[in-house]
PDB file of N, CA and C in Angstrom:
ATOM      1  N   UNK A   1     180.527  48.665 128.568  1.00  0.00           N
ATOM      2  CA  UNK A   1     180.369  47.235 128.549  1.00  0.00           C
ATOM      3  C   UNK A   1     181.043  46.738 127.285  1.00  0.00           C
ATOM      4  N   UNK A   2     181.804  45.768 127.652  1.00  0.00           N
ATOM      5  CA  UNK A   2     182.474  45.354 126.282  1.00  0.00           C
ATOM      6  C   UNK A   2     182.551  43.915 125.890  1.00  0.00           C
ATOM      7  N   UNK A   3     182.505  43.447 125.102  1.00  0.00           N
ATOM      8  CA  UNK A   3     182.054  41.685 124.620  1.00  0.00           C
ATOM      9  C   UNK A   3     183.531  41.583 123.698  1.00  0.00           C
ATOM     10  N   UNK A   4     184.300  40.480 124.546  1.00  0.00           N
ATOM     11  CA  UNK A   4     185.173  39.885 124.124  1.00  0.00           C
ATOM     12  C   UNK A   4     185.392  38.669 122.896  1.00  0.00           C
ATOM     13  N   UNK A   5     186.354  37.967 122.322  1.00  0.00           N
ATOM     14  CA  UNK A   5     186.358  37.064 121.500  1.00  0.00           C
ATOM     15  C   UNK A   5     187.999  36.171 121.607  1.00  0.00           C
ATOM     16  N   UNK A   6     188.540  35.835 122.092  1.00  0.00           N
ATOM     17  CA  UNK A   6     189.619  35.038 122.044  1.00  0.00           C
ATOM     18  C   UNK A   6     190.454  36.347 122.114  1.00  0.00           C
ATOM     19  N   UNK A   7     189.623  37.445 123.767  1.00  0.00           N
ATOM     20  CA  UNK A   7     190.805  38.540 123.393  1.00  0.00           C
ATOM     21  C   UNK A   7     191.085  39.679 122.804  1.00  0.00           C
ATOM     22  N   UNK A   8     189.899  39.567 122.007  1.00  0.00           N
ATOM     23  CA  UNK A   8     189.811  40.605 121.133  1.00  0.00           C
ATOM     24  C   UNK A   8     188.329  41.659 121.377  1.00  0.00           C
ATOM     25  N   UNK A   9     188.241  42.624 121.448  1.00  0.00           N
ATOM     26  CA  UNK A   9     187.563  43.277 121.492  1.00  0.00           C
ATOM     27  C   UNK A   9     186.229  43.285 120.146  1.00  0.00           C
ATOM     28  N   UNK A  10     185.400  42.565 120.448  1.00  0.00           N
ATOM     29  CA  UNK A  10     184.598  42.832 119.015  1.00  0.00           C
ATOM     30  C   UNK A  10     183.505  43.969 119.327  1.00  0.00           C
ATOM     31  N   UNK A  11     182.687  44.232 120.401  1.00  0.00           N
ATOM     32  CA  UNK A  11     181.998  44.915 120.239  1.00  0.00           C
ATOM     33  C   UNK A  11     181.382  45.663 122.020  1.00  0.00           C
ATOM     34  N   UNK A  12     180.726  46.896 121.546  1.00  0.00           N
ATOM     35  CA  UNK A  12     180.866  47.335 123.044  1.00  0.00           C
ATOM     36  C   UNK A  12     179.132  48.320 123.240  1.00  0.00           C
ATOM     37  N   UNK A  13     179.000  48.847 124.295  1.00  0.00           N
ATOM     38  CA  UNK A  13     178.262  49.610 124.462  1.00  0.00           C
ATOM     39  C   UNK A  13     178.421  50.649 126.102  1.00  0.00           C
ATOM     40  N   UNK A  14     178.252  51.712 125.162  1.00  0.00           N
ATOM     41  CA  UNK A  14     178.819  52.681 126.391  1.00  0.00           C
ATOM     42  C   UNK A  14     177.673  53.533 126.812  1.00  0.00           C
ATOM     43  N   UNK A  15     177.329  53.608 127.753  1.00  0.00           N
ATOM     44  CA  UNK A  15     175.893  54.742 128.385  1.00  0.00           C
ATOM     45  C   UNK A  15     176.432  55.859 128.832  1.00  0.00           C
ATOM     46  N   UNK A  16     175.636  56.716 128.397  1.00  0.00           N
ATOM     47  CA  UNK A  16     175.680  58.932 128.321  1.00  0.00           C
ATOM     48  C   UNK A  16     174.542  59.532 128.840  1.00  0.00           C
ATOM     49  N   UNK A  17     174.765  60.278 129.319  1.00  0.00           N
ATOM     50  CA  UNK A  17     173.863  61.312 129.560  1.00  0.00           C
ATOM     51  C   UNK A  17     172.639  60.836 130.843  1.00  0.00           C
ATOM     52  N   UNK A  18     172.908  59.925 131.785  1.00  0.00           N
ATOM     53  CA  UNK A  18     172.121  59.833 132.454  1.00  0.00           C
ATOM     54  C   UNK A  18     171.570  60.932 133.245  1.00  0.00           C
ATOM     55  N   UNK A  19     170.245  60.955 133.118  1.00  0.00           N
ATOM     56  CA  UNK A  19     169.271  62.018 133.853  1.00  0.00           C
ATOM     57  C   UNK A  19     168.485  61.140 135.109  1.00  0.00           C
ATOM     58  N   UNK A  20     169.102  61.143 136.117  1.00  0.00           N
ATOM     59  CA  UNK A  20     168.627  60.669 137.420  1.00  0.00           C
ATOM     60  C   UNK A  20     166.966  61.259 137.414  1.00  0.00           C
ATOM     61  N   UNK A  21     166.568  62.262 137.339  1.00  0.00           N
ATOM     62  CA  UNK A  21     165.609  62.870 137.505  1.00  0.00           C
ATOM     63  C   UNK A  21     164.078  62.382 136.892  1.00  0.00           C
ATOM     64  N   UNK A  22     164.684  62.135 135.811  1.00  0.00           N
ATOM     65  CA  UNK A  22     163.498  61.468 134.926  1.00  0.00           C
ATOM     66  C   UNK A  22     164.136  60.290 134.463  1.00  0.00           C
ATOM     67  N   UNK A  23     164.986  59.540 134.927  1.00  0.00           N
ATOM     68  CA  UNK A  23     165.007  58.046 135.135  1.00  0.00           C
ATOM     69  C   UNK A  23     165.135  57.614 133.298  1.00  0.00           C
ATOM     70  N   UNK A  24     166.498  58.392 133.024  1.00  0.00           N
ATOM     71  CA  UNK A  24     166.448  58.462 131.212  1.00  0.00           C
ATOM     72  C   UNK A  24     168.069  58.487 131.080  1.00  0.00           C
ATOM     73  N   UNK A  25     168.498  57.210 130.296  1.00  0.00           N
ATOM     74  CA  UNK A  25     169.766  57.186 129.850  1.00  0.00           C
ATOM     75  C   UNK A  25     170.069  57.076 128.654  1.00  0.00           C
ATOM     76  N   UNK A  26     171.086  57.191 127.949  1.00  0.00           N
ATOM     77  CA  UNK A  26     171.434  57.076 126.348  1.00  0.00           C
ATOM     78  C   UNK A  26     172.599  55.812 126.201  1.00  0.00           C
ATOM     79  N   UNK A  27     172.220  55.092 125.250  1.00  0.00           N
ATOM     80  CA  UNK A  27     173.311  54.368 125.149  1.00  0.00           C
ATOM     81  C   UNK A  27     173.821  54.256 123.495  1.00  0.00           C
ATOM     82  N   UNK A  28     175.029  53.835 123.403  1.00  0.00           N
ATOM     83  CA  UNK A  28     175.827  53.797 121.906  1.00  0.00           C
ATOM     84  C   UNK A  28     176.699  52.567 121.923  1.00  0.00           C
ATOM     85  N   UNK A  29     176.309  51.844 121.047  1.00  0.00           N
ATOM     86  CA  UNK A  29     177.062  50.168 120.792  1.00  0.00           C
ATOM     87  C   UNK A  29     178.052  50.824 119.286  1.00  0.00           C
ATOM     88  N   UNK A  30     178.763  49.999 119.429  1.00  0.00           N
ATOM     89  CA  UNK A  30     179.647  49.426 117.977  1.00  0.00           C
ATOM     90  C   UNK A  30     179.886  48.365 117.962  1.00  0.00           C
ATOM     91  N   UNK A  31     180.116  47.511 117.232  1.00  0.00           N
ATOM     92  CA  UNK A  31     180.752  46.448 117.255  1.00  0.00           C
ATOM     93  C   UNK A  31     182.173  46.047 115.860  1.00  0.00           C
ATOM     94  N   UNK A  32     182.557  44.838 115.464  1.00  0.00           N
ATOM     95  CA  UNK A  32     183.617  44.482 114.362  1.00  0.00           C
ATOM     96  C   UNK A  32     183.189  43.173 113.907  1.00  0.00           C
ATOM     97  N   UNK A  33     181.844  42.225 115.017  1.00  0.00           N
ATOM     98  CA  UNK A  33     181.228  41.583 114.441  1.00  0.00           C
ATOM     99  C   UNK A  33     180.201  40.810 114.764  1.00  0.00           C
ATOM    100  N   UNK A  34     179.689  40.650 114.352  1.00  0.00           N
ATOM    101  CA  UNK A  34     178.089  40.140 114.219  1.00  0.00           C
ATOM    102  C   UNK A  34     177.849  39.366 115.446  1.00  0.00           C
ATOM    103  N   UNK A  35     178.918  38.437 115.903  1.00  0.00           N
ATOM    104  CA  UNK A  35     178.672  37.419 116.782  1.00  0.00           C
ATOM    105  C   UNK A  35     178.366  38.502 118.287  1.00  0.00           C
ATOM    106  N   UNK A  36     178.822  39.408 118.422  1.00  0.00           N
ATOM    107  CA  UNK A  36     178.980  39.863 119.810  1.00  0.00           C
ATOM    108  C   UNK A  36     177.534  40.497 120.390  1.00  0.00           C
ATOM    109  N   UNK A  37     176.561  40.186 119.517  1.00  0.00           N
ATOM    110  CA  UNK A  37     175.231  40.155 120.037  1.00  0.00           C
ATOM    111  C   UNK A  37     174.364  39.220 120.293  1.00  0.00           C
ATOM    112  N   UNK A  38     174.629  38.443 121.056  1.00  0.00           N
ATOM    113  CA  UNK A  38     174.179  37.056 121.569  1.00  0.00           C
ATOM    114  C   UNK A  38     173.184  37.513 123.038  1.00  0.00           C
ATOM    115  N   UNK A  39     172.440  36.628 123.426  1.00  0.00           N
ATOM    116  CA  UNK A  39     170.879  36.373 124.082  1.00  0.00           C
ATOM    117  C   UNK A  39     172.032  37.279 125.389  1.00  0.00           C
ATOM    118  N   UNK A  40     173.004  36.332 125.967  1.00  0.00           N
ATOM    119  CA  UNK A  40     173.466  36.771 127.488  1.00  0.00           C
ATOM    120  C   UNK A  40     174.246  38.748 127.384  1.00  0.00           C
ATOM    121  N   UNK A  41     174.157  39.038 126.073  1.00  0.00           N
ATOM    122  CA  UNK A  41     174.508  40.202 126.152  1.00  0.00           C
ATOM    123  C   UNK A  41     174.161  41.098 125.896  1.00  0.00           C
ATOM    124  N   UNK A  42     172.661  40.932 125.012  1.00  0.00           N
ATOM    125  CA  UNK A  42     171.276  41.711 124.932  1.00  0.00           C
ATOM    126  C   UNK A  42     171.076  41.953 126.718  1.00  0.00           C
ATOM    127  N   UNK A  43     170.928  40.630 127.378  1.00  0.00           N
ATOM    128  CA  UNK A  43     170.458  40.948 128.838  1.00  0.00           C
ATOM    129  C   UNK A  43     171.291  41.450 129.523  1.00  0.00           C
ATOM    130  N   UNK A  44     172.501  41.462 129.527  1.00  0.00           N
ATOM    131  CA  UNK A  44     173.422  42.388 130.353  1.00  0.00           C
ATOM    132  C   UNK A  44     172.798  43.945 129.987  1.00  0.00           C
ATOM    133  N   UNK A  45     173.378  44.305 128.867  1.00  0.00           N
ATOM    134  CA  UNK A  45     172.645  45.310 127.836  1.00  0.00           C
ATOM    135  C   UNK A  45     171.667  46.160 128.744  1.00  0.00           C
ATOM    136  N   UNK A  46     170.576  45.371 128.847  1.00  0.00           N
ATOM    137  CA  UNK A  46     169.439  46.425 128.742  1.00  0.00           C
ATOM    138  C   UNK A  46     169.214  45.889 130.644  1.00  0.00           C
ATOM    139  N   UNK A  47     169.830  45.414 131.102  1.00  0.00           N
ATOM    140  CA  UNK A  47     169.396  44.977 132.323  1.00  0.00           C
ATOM    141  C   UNK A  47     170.225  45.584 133.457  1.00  0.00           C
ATOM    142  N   UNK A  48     171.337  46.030 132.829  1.00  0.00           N
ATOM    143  CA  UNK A  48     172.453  47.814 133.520  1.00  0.00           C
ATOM    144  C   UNK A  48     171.472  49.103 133.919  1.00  0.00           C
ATOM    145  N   UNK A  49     170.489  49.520 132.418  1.00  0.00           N
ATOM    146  CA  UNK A  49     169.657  50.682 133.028  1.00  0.00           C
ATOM    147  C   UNK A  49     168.670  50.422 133.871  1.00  0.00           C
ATOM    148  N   UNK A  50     167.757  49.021 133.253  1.00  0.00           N
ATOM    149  CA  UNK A  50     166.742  49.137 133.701  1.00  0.00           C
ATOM    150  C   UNK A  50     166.433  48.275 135.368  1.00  0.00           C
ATOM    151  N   UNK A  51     167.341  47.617 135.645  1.00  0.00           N
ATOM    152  CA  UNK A  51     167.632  47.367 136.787  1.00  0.00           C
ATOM    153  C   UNK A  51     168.582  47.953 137.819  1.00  0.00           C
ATOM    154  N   UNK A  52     170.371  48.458 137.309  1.00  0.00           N
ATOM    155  CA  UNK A  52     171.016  48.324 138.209  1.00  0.00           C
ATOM    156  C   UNK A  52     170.673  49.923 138.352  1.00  0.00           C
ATOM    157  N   UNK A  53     170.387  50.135 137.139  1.00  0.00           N
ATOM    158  CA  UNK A  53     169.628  52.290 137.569  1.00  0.00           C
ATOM    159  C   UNK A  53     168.991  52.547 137.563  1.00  0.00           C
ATOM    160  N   UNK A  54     167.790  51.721 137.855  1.00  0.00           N
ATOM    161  CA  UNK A  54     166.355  52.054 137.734  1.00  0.00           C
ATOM    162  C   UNK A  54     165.731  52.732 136.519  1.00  0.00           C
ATOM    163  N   UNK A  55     166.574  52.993 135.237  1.00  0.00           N
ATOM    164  CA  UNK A  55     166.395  53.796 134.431  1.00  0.00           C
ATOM    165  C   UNK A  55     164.158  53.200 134.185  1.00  0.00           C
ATOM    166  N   UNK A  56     163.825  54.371 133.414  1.00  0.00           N
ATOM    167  CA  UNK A  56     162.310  53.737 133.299  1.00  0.00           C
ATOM    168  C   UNK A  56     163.008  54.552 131.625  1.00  0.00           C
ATOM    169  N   UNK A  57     163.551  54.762 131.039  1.00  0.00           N
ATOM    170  CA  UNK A  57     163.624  54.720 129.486  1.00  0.00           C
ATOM    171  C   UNK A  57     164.828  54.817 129.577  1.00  0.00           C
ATOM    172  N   UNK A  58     165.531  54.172 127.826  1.00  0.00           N
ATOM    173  CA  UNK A  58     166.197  54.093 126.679  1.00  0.00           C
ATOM    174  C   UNK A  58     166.470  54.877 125.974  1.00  0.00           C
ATOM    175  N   UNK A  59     167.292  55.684 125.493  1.00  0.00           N
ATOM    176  CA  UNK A  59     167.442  56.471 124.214  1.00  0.00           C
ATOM    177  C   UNK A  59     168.745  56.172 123.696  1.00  0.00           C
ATOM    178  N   UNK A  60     168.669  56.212 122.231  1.00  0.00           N
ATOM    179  CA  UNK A  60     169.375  55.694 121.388  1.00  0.00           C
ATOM    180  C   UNK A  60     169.199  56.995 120.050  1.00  0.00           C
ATOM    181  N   UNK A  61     170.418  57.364 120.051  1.00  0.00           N
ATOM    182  CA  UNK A  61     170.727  58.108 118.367  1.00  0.00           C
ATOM    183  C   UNK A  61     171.222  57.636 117.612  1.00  0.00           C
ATOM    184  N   UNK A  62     170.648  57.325 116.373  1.00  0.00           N
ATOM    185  CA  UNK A  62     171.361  56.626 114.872  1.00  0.00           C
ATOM    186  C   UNK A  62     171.462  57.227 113.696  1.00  0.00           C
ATOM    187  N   UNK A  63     172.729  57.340 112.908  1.00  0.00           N
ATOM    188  CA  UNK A  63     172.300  58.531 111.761  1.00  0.00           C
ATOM    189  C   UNK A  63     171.578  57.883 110.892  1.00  0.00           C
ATOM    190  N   UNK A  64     171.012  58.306 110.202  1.00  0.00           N
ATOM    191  CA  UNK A  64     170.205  57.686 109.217  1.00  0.00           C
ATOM    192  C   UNK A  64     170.818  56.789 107.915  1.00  0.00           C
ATOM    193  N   UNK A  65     172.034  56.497 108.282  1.00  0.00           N
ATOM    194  CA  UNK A  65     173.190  56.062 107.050  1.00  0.00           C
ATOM    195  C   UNK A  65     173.110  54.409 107.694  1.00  0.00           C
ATOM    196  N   UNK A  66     173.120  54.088 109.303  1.00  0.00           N
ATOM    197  CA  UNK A  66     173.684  53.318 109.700  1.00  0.00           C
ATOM    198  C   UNK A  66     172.101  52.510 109.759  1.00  0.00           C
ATOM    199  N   UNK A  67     172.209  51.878 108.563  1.00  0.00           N
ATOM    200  CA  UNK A  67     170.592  50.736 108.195  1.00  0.00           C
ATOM    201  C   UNK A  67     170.829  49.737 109.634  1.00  0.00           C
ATOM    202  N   UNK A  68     171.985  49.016 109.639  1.00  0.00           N
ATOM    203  CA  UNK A  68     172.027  47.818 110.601  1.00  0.00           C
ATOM    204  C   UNK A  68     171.498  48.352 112.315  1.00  0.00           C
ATOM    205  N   UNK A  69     171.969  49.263 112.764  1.00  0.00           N
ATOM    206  CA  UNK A  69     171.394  50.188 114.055  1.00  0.00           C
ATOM    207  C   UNK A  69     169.922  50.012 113.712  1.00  0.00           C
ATOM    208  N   UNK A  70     169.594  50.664 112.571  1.00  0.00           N
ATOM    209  CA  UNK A  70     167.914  51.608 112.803  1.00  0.00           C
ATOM    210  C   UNK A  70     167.383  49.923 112.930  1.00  0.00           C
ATOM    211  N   UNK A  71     167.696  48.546 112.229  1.00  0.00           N
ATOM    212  CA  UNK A  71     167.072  47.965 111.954  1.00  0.00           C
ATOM    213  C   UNK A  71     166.907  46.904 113.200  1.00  0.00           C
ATOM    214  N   UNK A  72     168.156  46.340 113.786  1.00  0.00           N
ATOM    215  CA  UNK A  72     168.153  46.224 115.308  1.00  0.00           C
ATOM    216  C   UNK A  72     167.436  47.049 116.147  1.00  0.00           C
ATOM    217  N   UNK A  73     167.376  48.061 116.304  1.00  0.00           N
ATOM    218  CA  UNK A  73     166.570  49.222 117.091  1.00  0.00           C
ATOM    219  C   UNK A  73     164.978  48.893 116.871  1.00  0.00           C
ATOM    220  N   UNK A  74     164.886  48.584 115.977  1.00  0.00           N
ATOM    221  CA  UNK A  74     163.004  48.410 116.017  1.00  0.00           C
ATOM    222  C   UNK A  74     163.067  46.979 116.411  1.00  0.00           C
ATOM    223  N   UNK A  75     164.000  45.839 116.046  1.00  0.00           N
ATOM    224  CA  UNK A  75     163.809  44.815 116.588  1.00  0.00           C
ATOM    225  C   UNK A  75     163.763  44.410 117.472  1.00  0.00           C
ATOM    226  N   UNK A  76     164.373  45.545 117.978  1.00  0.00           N
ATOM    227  CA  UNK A  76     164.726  45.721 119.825  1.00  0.00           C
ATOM    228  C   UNK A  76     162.905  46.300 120.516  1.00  0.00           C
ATOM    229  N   UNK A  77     162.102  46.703 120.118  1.00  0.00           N
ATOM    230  CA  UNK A  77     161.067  47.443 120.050  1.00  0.00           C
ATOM    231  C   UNK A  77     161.048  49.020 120.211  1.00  0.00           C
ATOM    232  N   UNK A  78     162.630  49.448 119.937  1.00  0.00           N
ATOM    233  CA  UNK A  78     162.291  51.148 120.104  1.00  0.00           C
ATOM    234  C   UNK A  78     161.479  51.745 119.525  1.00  0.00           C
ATOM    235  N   UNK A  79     160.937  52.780 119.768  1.00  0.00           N
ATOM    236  CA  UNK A  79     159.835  53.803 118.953  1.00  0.00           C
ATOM    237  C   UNK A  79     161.087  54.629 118.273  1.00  0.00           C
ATOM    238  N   UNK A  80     161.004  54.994 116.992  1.00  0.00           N
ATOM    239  CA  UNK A  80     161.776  55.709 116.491  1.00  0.00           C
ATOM    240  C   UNK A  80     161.273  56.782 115.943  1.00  0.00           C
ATOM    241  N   UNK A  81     162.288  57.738 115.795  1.00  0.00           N
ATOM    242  CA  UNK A  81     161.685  59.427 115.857  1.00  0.00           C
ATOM    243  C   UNK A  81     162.564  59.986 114.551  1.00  0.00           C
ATOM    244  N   UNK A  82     162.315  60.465 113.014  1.00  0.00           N
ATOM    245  CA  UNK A  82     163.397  60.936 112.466  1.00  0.00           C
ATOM    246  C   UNK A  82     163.420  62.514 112.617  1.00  0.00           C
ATOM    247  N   UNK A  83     164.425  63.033 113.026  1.00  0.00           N
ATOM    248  CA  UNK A  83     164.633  64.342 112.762  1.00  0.00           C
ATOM    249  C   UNK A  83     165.972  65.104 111.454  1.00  0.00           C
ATOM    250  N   UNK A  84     165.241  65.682 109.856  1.00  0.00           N
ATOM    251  CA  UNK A  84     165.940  65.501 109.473  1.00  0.00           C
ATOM    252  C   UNK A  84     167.446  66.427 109.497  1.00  0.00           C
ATOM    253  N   UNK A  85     168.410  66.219 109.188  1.00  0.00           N
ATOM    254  CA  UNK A  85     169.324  67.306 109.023  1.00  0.00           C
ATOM    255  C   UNK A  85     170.096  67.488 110.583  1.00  0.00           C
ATOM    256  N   UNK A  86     169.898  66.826 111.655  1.00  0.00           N
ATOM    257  CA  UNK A  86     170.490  67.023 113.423  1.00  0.00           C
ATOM    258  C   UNK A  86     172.021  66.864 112.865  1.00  0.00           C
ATOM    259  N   UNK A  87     172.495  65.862 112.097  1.00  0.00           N
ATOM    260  CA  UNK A  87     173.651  65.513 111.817  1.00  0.00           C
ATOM    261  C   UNK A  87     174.447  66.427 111.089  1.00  0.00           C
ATOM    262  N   UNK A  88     173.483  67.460 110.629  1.00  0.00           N
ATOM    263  CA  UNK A  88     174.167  68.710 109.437  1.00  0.00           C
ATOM    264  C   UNK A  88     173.530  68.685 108.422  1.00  0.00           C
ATOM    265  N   UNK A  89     173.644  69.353 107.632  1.00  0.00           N
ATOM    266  CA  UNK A  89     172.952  69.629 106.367  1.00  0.00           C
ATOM    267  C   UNK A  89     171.987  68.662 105.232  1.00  0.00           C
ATOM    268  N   UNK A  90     173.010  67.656 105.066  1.00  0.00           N
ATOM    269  CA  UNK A  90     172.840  66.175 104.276  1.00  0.00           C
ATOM    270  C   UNK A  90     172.733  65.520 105.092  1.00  0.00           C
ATOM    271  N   UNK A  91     172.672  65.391 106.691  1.00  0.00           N
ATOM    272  CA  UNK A  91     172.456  63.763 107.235  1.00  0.00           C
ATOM    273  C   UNK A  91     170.951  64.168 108.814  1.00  0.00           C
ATOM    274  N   UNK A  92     170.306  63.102 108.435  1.00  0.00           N
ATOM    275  CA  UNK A  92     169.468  63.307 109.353  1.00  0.00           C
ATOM    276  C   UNK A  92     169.644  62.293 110.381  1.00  0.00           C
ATOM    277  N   UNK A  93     168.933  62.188 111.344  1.00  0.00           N
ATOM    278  CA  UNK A  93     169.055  61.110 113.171  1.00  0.00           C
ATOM    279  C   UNK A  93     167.588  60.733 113.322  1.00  0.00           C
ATOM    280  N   UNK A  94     168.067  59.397 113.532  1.00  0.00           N
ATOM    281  CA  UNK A  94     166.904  58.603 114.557  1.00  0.00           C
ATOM    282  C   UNK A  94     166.817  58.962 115.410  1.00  0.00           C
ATOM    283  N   UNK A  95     166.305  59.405 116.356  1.00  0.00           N
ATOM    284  CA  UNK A  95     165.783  59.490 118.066  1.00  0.00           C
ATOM    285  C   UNK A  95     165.254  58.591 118.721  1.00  0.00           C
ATOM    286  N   UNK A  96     165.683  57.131 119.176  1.00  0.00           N
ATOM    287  CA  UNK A  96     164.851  55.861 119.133  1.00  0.00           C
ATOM    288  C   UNK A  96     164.710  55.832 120.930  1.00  0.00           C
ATOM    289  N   UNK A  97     163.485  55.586 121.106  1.00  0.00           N
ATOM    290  CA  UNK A  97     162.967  55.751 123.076  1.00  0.00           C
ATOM    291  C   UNK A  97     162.879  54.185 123.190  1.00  0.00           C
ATOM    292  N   UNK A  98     163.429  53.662 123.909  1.00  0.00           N
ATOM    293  CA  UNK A  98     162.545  52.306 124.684  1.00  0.00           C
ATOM    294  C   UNK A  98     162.198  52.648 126.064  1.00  0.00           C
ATOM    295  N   UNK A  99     160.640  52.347 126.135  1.00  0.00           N
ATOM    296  CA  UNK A  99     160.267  52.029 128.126  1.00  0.00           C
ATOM    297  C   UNK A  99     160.789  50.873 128.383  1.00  0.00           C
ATOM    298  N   UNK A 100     161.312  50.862 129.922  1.00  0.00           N
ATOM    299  CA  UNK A 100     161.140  49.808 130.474  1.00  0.00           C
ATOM    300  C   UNK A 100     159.965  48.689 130.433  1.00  0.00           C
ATOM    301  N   UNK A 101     158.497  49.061 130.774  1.00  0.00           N
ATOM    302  CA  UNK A 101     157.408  48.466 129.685  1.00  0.00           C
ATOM    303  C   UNK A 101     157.433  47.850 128.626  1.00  0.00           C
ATOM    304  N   UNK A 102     158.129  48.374 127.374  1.00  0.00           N
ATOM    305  CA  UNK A 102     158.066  47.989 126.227  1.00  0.00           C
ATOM    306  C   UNK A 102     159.184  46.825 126.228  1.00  0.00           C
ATOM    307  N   UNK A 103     160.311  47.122 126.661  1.00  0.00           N
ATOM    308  CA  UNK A 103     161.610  46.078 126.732  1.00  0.00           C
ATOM    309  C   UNK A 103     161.150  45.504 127.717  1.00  0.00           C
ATOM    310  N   UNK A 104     160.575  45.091 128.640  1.00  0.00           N
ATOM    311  CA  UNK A 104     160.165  43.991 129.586  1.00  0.00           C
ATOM    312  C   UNK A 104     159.007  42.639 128.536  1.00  0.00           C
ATOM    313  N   UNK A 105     158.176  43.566 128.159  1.00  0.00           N
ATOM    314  CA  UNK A 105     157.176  42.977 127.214  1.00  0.00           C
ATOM    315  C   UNK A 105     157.730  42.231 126.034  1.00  0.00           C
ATOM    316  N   UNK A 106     158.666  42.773 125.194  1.00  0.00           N
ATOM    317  CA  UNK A 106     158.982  42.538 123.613  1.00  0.00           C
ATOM    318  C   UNK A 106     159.186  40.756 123.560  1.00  0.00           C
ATOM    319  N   UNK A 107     159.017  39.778 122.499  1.00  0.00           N
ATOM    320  CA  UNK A 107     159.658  39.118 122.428  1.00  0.00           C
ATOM    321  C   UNK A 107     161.415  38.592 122.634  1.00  0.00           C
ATOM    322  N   UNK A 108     161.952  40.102 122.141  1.00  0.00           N
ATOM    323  CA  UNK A 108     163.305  39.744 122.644  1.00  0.00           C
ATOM    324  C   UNK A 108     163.985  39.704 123.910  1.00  0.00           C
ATOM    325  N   UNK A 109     162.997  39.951 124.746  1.00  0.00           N
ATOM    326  CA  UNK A 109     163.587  40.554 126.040  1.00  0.00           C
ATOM    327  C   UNK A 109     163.232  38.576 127.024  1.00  0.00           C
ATOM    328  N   UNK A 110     161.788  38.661 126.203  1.00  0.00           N
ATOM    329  CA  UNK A 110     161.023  37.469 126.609  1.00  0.00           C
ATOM    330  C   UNK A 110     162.364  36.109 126.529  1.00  0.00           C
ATOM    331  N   UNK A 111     162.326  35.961 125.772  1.00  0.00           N
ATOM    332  CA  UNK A 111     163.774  35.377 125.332  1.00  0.00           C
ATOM    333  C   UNK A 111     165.014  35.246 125.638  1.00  0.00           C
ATOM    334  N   UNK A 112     165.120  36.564 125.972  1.00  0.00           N
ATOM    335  CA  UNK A 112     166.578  36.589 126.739  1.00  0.00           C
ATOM    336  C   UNK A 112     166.254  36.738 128.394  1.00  0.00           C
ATOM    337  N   UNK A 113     165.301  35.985 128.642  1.00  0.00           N
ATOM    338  CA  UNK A 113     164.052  35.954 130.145  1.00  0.00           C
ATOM    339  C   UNK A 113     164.475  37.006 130.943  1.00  0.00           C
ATOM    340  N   UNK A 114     164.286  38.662 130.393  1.00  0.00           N
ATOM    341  CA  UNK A 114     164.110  39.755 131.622  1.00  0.00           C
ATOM    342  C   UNK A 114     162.632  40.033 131.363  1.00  0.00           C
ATOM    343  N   UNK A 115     162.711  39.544 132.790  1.00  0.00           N
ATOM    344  CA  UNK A 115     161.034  40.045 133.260  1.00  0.00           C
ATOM    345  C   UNK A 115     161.006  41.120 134.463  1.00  0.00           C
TER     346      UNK A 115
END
């Protein structure tokens, strides 16, 4: 999924590892700037797993360097998990879960009206 700007590519999010089985996907955003997270693209966002794949959870990996992720990620309501050192020696990972539950419920979701 990718969020445009006069053309330009500012920011994206790509989903991995879907497990049909237990209804569990991974996703990874970047972006180049701030604007490309707006209400209609939070709901695209989270409304790919949990609707068009039935996903019933979220997972998200963040290294522990990248403050702006971990800090969106709880705002988002993920539960976050640190495990230290996954990244190698010196760097440890978030493990962040959202339910469908929890992202249906959150204020932000409320907001960006997925019910």
């Amino acid at each position: 999924m990718g969020v445009f700007d006069d053309g330009s590519l500012i920011g994206g999010t790509v989903y991995h590892n879907w497990q049909q089985g237990s209804g569990v996907i991974e996703l990874s955003s970047a972006a180049t700037s701030r604007r490309w997270l707006q209400p209609h693209v939070i709901r695209a966002m989270f409304s790919f797993p949990f609707d068009g794949m039935s996903a019933q959870m979220v997972g998200l990996r963040v290294s522990e360097n990248n403050k702006v992720m971990i800090s969106i990620a709880r705002r988002f309501g993920f539960d976050g998990y640190f495990i230290p050192r996954l990244r190698g020696r010196n760097e440890g990972e978030w493990l962040f879960t959202l339910t469908e539950e929890a992202w249906r419920s959150h204020p932000v979701a409320m907001r960006a009206k997925i019910v």
